[in-house]
PDB file of N, CA and C in Angstrom:
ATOM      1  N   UNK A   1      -0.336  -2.099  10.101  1.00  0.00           N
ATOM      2  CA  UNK A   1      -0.486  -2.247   8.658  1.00  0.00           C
ATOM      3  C   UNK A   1      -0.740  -0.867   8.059  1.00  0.00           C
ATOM      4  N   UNK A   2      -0.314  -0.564   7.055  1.00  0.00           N
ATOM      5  CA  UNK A   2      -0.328   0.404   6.247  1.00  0.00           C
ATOM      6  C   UNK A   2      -1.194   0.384   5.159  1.00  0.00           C
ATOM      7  N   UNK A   3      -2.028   1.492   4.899  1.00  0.00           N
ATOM      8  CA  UNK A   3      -3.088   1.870   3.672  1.00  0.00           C
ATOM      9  C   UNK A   3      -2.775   1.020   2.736  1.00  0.00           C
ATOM     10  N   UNK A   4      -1.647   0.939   2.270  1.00  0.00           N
ATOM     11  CA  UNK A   4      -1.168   0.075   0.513  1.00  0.00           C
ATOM     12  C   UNK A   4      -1.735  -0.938   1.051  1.00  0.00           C
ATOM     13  N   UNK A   5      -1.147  -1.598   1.939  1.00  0.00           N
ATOM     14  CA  UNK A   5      -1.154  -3.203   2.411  1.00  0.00           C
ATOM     15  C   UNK A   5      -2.531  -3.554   3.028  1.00  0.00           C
ATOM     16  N   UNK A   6      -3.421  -2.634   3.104  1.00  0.00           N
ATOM     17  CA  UNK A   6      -4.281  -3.083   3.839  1.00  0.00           C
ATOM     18  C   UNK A   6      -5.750  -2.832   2.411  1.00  0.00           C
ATOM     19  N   UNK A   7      -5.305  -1.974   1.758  1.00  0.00           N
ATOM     20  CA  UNK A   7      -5.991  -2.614  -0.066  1.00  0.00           C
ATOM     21  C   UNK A   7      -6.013  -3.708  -0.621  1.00  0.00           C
ATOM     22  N   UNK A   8      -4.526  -4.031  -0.616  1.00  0.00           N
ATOM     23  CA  UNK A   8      -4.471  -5.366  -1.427  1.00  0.00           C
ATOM     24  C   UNK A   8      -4.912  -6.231  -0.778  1.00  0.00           C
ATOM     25  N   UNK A   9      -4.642  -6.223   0.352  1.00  0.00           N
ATOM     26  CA  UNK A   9      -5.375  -7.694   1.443  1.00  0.00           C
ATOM     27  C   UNK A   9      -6.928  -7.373   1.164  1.00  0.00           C
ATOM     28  N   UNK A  10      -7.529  -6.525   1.081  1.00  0.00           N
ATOM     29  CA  UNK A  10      -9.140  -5.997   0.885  1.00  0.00           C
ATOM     30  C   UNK A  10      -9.550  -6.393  -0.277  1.00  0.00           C
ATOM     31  N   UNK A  11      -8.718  -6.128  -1.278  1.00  0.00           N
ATOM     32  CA  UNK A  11      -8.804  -6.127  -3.121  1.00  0.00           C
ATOM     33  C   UNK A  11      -8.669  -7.855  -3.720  1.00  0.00           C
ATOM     34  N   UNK A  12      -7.086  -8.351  -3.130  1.00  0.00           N
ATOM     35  CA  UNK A  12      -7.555 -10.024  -3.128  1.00  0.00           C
ATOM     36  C   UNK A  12      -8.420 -10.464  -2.395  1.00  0.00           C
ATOM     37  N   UNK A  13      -8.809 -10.387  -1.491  1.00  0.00           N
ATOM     38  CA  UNK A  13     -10.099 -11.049  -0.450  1.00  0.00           C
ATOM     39  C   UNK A  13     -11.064 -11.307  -1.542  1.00  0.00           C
ATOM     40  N   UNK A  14     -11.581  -9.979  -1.685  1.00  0.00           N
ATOM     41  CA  UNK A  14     -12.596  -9.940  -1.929  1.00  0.00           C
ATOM     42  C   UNK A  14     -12.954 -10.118  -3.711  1.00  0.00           C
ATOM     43  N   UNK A  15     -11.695  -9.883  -4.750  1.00  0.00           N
ATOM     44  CA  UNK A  15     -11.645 -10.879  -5.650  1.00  0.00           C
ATOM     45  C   UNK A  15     -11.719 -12.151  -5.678  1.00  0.00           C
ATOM     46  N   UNK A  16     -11.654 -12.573  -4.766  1.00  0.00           N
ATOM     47  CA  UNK A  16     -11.336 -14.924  -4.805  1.00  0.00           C
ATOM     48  C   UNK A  16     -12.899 -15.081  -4.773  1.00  0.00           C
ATOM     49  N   UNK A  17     -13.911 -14.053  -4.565  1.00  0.00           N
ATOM     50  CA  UNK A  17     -15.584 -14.383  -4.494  1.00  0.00           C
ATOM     51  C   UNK A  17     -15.876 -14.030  -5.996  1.00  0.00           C
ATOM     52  N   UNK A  18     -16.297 -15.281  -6.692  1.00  0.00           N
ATOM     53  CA  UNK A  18     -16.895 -15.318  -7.560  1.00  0.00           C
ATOM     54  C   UNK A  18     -17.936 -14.677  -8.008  1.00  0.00           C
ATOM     55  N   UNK A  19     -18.443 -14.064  -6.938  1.00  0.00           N
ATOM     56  CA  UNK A  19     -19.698 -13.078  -7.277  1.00  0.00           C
ATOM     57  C   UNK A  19     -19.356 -11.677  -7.425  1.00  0.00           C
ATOM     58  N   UNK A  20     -17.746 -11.562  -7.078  1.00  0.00           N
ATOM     59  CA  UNK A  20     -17.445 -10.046  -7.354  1.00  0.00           C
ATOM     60  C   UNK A  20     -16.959  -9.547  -8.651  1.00  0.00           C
ATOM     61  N   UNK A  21     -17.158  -9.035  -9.799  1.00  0.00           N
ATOM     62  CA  UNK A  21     -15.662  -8.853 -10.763  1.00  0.00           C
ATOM     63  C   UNK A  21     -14.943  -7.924 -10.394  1.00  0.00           C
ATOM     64  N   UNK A  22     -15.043  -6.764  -9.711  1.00  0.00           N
ATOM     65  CA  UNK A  22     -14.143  -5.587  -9.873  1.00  0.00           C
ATOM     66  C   UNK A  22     -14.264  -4.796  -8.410  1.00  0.00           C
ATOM     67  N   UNK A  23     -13.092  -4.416  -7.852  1.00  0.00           N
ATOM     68  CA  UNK A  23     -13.312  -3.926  -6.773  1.00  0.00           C
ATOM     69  C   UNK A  23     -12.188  -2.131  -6.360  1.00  0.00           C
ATOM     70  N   UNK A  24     -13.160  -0.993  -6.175  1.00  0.00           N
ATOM     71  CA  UNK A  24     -12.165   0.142  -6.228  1.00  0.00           C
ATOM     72  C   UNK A  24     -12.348   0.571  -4.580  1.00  0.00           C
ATOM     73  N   UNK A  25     -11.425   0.611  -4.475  1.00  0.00           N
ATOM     74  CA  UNK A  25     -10.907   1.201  -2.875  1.00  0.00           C
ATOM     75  C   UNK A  25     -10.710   2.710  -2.793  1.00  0.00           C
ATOM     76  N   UNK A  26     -11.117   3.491  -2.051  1.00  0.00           N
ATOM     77  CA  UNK A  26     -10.779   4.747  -2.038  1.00  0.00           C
ATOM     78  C   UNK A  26     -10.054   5.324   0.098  1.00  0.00           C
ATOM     79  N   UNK A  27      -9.254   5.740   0.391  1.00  0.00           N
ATOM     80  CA  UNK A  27      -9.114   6.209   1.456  1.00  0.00           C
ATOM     81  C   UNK A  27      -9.409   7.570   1.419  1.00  0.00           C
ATOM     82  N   UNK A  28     -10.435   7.574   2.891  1.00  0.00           N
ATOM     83  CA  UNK A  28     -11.668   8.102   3.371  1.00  0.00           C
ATOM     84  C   UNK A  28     -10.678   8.858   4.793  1.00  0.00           C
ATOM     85  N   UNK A  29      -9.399   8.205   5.653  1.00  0.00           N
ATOM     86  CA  UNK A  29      -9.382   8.400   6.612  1.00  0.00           C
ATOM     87  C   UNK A  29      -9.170  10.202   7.140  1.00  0.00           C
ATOM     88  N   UNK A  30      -8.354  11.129   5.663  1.00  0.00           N
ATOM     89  CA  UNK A  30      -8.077  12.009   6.047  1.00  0.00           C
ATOM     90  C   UNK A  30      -9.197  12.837   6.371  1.00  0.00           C
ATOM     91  N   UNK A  31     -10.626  12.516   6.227  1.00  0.00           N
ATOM     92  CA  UNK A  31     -11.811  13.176   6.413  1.00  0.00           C
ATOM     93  C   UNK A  31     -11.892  13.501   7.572  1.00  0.00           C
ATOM     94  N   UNK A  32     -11.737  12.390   8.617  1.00  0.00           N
ATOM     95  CA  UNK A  32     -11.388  12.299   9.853  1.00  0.00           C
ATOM     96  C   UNK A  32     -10.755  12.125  10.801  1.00  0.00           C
ATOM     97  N   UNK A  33      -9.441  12.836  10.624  1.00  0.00           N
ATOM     98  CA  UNK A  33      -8.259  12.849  11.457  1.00  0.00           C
ATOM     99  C   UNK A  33      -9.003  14.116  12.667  1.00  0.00           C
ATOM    100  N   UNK A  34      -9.144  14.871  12.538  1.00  0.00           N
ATOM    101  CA  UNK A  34      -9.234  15.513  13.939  1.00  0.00           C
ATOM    102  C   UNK A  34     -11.232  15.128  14.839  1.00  0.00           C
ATOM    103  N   UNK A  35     -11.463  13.588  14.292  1.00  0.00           N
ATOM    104  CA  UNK A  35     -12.872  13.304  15.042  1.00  0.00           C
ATOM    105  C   UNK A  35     -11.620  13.021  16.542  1.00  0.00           C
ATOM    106  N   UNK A  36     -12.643  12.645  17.479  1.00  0.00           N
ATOM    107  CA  UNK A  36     -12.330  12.451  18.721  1.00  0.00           C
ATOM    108  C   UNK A  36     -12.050  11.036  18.869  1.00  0.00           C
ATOM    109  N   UNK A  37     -12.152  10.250  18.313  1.00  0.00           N
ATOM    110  CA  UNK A  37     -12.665   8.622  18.177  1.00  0.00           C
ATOM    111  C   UNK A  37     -10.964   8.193  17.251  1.00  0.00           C
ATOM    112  N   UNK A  38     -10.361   9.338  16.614  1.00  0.00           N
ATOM    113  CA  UNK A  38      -9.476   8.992  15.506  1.00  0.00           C
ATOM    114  C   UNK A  38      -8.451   7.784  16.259  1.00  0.00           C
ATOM    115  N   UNK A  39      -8.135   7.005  15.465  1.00  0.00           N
ATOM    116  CA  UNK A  39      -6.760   6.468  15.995  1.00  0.00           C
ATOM    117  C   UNK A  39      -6.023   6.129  14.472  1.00  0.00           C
ATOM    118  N   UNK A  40      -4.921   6.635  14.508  1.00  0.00           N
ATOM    119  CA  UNK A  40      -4.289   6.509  13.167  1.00  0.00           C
ATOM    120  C   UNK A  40      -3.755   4.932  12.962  1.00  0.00           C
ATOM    121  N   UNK A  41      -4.120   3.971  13.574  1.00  0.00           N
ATOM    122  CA  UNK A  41      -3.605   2.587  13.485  1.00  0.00           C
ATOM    123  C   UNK A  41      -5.182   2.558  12.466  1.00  0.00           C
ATOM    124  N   UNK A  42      -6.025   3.040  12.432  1.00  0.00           N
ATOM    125  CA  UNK A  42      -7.089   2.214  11.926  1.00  0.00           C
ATOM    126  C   UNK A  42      -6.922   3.492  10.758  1.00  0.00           C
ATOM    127  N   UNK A  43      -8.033   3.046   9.724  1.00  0.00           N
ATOM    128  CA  UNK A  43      -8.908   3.828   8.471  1.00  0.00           C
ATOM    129  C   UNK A  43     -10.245   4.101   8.022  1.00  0.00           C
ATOM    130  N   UNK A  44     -10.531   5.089   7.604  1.00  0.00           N
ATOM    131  CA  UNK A  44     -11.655   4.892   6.967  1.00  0.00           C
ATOM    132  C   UNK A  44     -11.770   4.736   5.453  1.00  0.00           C
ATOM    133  N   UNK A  45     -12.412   3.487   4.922  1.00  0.00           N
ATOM    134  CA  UNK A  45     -12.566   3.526   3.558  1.00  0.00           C
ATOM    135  C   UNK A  45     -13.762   3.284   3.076  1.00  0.00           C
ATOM    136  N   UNK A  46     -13.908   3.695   1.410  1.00  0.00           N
ATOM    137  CA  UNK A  46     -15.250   3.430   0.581  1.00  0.00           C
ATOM    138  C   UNK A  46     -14.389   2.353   0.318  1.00  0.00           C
ATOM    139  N   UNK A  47     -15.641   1.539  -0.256  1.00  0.00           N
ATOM    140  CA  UNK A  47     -15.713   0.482  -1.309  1.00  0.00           C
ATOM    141  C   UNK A  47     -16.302   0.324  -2.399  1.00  0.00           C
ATOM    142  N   UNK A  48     -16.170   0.097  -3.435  1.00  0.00           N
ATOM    143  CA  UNK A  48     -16.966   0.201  -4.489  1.00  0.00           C
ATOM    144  C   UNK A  48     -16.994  -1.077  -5.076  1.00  0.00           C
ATOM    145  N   UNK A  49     -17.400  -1.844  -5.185  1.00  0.00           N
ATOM    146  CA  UNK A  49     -18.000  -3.128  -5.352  1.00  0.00           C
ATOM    147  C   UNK A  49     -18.601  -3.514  -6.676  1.00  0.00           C
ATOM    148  N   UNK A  50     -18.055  -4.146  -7.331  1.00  0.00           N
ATOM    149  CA  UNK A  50     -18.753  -4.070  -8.890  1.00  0.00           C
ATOM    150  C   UNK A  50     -19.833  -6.052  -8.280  1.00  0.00           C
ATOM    151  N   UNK A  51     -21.054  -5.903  -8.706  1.00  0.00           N
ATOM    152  CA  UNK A  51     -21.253  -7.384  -8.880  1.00  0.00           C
ATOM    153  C   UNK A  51     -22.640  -7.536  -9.026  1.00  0.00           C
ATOM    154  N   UNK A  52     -22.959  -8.493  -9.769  1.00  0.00           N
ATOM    155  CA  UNK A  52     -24.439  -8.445 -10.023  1.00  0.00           C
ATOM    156  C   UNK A  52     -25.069  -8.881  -9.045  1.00  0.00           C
ATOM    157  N   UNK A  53     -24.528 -10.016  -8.180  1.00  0.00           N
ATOM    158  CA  UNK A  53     -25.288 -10.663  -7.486  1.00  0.00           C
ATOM    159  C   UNK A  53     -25.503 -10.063  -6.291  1.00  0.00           C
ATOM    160  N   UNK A  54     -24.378  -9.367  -5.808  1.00  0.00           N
ATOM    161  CA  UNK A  54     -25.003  -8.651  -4.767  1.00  0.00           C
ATOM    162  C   UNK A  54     -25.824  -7.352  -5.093  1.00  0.00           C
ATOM    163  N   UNK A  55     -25.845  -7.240  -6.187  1.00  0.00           N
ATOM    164  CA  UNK A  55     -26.607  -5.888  -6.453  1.00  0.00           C
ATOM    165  C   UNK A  55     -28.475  -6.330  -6.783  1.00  0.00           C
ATOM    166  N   UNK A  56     -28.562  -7.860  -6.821  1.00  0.00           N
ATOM    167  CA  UNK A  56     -30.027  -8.810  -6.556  1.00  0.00           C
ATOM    168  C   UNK A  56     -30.017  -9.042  -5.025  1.00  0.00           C
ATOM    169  N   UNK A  57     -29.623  -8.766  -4.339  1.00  0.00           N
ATOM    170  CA  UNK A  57     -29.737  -8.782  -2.688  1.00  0.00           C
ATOM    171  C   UNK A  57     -30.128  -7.672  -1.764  1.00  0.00           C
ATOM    172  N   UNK A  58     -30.940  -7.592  -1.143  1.00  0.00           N
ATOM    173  CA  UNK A  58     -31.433  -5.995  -0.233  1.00  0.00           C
ATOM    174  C   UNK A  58     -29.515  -5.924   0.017  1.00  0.00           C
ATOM    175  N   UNK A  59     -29.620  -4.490   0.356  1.00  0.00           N
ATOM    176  CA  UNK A  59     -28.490  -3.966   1.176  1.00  0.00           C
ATOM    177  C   UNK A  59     -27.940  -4.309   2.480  1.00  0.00           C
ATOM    178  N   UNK A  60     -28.822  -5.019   2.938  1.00  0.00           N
ATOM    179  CA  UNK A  60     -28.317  -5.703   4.726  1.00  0.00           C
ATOM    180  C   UNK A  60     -27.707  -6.841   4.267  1.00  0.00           C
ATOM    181  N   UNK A  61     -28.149  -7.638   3.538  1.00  0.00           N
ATOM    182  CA  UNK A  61     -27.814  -8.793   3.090  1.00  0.00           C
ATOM    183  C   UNK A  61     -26.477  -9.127   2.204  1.00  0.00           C
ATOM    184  N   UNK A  62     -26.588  -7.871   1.564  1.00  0.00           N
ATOM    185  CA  UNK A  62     -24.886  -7.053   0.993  1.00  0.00           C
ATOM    186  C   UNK A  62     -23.911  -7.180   1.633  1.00  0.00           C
ATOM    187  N   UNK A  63     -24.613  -6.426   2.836  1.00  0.00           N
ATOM    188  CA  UNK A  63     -23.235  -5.614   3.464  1.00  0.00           C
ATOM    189  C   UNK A  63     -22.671  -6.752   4.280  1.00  0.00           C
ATOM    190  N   UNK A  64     -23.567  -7.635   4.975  1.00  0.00           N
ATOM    191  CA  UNK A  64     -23.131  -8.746   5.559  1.00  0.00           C
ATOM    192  C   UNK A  64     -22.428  -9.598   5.134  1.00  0.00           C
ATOM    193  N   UNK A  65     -22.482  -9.676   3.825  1.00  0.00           N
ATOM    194  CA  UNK A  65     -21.632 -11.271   3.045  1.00  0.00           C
ATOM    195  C   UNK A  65     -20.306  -9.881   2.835  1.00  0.00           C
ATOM    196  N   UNK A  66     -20.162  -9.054   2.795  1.00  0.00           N
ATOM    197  CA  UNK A  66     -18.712  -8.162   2.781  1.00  0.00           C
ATOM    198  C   UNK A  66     -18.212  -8.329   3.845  1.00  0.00           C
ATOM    199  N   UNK A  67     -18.851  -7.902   5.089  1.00  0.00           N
ATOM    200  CA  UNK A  67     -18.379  -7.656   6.152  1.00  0.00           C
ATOM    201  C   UNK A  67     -17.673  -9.430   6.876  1.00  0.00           C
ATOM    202  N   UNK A  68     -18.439 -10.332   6.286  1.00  0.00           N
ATOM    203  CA  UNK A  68     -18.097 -11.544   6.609  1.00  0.00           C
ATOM    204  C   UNK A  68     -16.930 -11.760   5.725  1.00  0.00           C
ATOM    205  N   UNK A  69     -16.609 -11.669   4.689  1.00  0.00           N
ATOM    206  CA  UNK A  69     -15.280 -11.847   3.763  1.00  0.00           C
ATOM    207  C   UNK A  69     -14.247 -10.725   4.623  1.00  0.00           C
ATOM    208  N   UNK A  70     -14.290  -9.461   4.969  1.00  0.00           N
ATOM    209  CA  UNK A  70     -13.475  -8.863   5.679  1.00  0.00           C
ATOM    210  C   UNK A  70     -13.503  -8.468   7.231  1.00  0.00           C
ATOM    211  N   UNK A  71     -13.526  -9.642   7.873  1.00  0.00           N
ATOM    212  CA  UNK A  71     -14.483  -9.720   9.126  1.00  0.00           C
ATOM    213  C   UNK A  71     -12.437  -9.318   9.848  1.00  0.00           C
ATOM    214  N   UNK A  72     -11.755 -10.379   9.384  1.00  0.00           N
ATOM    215  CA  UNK A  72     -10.065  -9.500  10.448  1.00  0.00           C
ATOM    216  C   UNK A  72      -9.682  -8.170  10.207  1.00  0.00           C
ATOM    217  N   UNK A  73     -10.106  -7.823   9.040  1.00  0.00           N
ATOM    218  CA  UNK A  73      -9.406  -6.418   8.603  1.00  0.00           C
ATOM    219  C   UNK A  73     -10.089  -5.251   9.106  1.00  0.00           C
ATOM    220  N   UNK A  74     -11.453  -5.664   9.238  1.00  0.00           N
ATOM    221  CA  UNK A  74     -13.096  -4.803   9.900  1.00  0.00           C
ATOM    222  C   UNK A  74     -12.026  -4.541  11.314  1.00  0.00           C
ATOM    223  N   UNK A  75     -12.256  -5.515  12.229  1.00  0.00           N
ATOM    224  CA  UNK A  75     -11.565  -5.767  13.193  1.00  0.00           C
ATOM    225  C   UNK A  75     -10.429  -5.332  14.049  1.00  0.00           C
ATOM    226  N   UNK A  76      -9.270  -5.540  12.746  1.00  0.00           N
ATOM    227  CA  UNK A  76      -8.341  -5.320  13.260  1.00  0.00           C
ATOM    228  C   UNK A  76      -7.716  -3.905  12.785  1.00  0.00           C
ATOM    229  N   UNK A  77      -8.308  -3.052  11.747  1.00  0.00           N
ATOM    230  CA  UNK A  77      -7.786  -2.052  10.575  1.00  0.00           C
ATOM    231  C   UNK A  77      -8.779  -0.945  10.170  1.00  0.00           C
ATOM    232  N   UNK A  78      -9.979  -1.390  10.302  1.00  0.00           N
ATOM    233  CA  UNK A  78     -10.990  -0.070   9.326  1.00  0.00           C
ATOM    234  C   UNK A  78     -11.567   0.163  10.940  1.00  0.00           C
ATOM    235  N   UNK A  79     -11.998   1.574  10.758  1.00  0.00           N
ATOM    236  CA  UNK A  79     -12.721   2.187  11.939  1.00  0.00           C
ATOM    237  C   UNK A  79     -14.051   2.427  10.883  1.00  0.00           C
ATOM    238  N   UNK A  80     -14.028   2.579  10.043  1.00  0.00           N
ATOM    239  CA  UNK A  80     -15.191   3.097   9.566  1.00  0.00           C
ATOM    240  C   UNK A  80     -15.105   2.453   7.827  1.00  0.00           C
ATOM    241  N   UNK A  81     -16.557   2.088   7.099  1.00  0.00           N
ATOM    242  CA  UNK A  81     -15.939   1.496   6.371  1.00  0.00           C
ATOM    243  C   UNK A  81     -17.690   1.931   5.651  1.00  0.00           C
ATOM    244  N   UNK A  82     -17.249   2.344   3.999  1.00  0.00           N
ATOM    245  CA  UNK A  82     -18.842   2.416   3.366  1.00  0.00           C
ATOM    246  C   UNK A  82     -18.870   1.580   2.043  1.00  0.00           C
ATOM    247  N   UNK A  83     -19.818   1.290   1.891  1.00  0.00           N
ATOM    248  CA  UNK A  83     -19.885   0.034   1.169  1.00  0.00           C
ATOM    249  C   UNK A  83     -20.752   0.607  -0.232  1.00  0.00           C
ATOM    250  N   UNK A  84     -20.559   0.711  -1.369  1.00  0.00           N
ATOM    251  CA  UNK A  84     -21.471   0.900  -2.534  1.00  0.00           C
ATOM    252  C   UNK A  84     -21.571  -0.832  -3.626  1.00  0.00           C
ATOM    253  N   UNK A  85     -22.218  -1.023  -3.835  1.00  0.00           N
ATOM    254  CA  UNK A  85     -22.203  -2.149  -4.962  1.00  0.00           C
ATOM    255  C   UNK A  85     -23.092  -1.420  -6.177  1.00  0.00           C
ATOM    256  N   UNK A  86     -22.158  -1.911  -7.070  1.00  0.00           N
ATOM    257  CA  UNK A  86     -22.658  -1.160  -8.694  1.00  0.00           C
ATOM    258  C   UNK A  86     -22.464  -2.296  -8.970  1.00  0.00           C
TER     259      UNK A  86
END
């Protein structure tokens, strides 16, 4: 899967949750093309997360209900992945 395709699958996901309104993706991976760990099948991305409700939740509790909405893409696509909610 490719960067484009692997946004929009990230961007609808995680729009169909009612608790999100707005979601900005940024690719992170060229930061780390020469780590040792790199594999160019995967990425690294921010997230930027617009939502109130997770922004009333500690940060573990955040990151978990994300990581559970993008639990194949975690998996199968991001090597590294940072999470902000505004």
């Amino acid at each position: 899967m490719d960067i484009e395709n692997l946004t929009k699958n990230i961007k609808t996901k995680l729009l169909k949750n009612s608790f999100i309104t707005n979601v900005k993706i940024e690719d992170k991976t060229y930061l780390h093309l020469k780590h040792a760990s790199h594999d160019k099948n995967k990425f690294h991305i921010k997230l930027i997360i617009y939502s109130n409700y997770l922004k009333n939740l500690n940060k573990i509790e955040s990151t978990k209900k994300i990581n559970k909405v993008l639990e194949n893409e975690i998996r199968d696509y991001i090597h590294s992945i940072q999470i902000l909610i505004e």
